[in-house]
N, C-alpha and C. Protein backbone atom coordinates (compact mmCIF):
# COMPACT_ATOMS: atom_id res chain seq x y z
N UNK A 1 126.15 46.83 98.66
CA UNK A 1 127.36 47.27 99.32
C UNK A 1 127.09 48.42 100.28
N UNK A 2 125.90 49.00 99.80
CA UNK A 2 125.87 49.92 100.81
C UNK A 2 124.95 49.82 101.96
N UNK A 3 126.15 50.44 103.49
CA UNK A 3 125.39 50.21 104.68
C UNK A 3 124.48 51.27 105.03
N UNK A 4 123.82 50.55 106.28
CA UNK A 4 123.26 51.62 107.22
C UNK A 4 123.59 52.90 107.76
N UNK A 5 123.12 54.15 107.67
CA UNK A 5 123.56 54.56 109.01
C UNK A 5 123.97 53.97 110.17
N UNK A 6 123.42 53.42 110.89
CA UNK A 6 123.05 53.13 112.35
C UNK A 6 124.52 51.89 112.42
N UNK A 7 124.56 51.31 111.14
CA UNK A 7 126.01 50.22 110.78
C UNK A 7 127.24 51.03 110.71
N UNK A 8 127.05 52.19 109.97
CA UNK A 8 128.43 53.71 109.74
C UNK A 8 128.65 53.76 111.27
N UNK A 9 127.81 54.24 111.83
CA UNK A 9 127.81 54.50 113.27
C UNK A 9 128.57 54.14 113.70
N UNK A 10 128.35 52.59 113.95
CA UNK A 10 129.11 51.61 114.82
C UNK A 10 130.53 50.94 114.33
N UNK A 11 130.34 51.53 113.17
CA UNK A 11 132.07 51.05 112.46
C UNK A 11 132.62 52.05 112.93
N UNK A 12 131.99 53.38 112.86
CA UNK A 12 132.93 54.65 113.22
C UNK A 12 133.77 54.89 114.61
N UNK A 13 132.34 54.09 116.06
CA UNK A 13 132.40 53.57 117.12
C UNK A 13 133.86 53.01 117.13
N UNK A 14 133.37 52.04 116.33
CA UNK A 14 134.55 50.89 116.20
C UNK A 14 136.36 51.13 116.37
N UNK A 15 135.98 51.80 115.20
CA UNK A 15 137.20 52.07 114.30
C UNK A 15 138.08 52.84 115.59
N UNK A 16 137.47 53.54 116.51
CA UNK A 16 138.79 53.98 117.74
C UNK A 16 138.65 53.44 118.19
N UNK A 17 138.60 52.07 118.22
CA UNK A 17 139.11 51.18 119.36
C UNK A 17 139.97 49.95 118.91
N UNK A 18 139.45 49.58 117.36
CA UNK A 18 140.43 48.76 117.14
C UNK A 18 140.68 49.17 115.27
N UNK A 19 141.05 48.19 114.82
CA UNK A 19 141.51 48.71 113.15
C UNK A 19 140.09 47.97 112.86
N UNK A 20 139.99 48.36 112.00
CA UNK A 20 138.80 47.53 110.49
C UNK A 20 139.25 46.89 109.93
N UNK A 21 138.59 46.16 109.40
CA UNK A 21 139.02 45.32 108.23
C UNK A 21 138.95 45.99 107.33
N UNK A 22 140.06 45.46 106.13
CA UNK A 22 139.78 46.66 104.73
C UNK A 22 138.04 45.89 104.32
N UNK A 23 137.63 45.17 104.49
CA UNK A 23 135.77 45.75 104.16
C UNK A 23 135.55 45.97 104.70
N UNK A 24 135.15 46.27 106.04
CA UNK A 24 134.93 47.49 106.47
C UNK A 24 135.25 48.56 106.42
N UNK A 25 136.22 48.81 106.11
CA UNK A 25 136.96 49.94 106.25
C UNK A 25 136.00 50.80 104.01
N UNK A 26 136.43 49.64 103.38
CA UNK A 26 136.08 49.86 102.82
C UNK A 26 134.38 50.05 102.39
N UNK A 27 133.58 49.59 103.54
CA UNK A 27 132.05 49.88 103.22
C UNK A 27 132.14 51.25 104.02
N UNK A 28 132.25 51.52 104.70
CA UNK A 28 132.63 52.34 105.19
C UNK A 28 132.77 53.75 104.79
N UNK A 29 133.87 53.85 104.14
CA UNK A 29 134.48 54.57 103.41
C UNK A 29 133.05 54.91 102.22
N UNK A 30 132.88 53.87 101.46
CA UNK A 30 131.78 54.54 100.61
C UNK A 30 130.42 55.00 101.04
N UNK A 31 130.02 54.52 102.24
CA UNK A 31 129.08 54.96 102.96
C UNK A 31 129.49 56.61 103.03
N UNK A 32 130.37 57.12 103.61
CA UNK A 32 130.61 58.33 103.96
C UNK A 32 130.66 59.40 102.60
N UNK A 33 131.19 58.84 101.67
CA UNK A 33 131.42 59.31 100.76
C UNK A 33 129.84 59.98 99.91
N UNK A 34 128.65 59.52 100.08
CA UNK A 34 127.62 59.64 100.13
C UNK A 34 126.64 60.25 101.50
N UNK A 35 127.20 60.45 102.38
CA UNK A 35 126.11 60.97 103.62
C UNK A 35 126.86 61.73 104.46
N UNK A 36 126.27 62.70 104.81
CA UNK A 36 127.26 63.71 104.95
C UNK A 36 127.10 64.08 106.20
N UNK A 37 125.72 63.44 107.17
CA UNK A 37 125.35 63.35 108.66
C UNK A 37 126.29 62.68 109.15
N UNK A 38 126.51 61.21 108.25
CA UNK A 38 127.58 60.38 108.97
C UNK A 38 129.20 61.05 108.97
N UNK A 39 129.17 61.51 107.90
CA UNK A 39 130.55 61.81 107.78
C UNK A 39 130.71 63.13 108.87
N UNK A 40 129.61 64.10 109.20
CA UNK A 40 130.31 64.79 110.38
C UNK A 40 130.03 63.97 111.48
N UNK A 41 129.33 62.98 111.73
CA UNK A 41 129.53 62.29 113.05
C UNK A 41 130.84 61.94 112.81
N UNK A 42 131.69 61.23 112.19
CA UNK A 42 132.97 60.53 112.14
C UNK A 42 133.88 61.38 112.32
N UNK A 43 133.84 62.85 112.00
CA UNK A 43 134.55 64.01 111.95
C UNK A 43 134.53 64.23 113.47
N UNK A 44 133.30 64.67 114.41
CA UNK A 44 133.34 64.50 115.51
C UNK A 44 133.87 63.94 116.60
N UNK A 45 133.27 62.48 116.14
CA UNK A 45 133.75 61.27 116.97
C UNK A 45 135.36 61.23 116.62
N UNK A 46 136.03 61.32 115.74
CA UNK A 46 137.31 61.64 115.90
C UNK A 46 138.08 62.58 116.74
N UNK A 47 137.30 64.10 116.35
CA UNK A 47 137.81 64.92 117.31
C UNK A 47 137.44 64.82 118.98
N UNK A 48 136.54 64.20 119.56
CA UNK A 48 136.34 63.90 120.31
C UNK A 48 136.97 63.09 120.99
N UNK A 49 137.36 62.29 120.44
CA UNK A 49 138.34 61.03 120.65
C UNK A 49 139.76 61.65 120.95
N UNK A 50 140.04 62.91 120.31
CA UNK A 50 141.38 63.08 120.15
C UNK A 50 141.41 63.85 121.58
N UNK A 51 140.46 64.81 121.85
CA UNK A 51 140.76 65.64 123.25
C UNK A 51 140.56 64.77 124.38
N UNK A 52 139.38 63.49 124.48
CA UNK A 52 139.75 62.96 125.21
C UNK A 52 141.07 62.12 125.54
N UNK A 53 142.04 62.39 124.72
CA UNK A 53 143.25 61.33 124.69
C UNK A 53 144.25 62.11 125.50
N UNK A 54 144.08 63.56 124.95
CA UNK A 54 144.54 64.79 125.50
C UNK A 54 144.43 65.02 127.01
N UNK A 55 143.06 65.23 127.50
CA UNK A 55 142.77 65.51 128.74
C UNK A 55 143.44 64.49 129.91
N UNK A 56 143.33 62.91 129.17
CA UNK A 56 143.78 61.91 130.24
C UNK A 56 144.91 62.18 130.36
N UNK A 57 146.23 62.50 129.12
CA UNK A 57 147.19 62.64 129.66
C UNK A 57 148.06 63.87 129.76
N UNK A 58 146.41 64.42 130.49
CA UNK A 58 146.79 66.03 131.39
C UNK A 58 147.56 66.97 130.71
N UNK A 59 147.15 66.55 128.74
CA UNK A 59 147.84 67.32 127.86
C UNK A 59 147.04 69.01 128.03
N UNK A 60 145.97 69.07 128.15
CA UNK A 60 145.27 70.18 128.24
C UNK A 60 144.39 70.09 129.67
N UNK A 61 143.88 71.59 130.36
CA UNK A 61 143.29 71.16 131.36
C UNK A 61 141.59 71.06 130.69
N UNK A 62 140.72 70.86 132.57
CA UNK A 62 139.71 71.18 132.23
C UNK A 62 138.70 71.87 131.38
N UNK A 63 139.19 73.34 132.19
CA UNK A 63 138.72 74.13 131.09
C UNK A 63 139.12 74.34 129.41
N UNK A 64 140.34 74.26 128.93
CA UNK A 64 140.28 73.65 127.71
C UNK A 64 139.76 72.60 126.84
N UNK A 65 139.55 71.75 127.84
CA UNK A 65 138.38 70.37 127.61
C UNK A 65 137.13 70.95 127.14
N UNK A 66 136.70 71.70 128.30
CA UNK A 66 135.49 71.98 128.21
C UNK A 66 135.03 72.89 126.85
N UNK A 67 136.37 73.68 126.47
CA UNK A 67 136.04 74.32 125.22
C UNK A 67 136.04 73.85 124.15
N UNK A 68 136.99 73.11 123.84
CA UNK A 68 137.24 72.64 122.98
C UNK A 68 135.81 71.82 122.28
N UNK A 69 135.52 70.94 123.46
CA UNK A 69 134.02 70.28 122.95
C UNK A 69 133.52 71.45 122.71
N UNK A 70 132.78 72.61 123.27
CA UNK A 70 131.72 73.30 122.86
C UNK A 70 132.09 73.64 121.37
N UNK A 71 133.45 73.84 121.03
CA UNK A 71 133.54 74.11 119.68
C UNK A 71 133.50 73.03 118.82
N UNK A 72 133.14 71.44 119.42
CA UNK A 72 133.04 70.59 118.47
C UNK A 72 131.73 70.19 118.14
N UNK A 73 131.16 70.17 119.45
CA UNK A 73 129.38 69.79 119.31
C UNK A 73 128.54 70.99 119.53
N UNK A 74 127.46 71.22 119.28
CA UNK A 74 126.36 71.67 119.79
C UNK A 74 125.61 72.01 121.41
N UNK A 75 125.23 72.76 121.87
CA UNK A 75 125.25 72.42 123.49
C UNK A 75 124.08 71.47 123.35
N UNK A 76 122.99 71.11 122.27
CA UNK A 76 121.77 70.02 122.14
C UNK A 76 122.81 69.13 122.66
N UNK A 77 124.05 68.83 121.57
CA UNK A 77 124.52 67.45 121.58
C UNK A 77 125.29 66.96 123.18
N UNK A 78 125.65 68.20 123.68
CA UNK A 78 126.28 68.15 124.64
C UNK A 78 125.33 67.52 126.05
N UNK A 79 124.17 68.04 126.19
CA UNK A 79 122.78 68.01 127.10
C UNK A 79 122.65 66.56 126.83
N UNK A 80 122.27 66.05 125.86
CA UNK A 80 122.15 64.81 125.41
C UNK A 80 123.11 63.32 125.84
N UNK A 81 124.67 63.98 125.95
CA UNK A 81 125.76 63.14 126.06
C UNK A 81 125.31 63.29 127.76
N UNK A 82 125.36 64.11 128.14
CA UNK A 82 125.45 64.59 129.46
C UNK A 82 124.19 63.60 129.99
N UNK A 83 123.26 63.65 129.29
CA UNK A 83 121.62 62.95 130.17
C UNK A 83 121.83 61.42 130.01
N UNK A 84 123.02 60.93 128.87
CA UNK A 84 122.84 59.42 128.80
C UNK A 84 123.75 59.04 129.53
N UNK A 85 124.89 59.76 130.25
CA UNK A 85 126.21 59.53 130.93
C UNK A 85 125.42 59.14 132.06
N UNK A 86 124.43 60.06 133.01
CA UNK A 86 123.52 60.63 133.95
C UNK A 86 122.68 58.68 133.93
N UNK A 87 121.83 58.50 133.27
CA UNK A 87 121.32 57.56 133.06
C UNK A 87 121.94 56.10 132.90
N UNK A 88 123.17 56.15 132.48
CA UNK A 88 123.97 54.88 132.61
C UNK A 88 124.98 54.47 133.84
N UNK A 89 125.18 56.13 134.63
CA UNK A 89 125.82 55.89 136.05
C UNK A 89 124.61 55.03 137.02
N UNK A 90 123.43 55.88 136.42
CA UNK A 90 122.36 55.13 137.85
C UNK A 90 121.83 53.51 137.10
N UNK A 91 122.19 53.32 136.54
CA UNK A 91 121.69 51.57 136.19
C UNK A 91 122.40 50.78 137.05
């Protein structure tokens, strides 16, 4: 029953964009309940999710954007998001 990381990941991916299935939802769920990397990625990727929902509808500005992430990620994680954004515009 129990998944991958790299599977948590992509359910977590998932999960803001559409619903889970209760097994998923439910592998899921016990995955996290045990790993605690995944579970702050999901913590993240939520809050992340939420300011971007914010920013589009010009609930907060820029610069609140911009803070808000630094208080959610790391500037590593930030450099990182930033170099694969960078790399998937020029493909």
């Amino acid at each position: 029953m129990m998944i991958s990381c790299k599977r948590a990941a992509e359910l977590t991916c998932q999960s803001l964009d559409r619903p889970l299935s209760r097994w998923e939802r439910l592998k899921l769920w016990f995955h996290l309940t045990m790993c605690k990397p995944c579970s702050a990625f999901r913590r993240q990727s939520m809050e992340l999710d939420r300011l971007i929902e914010q920013r589009f509808h010009h609930q907060i500005t820029d610069d609140q954007f911009k803070q808000a992430v630094s208080d959610v990620l790391s500037e590593e994680s930030c450099e990182r998001i930033k170099q694969r954004l960078r790399e998937a515009v020029q493909r």
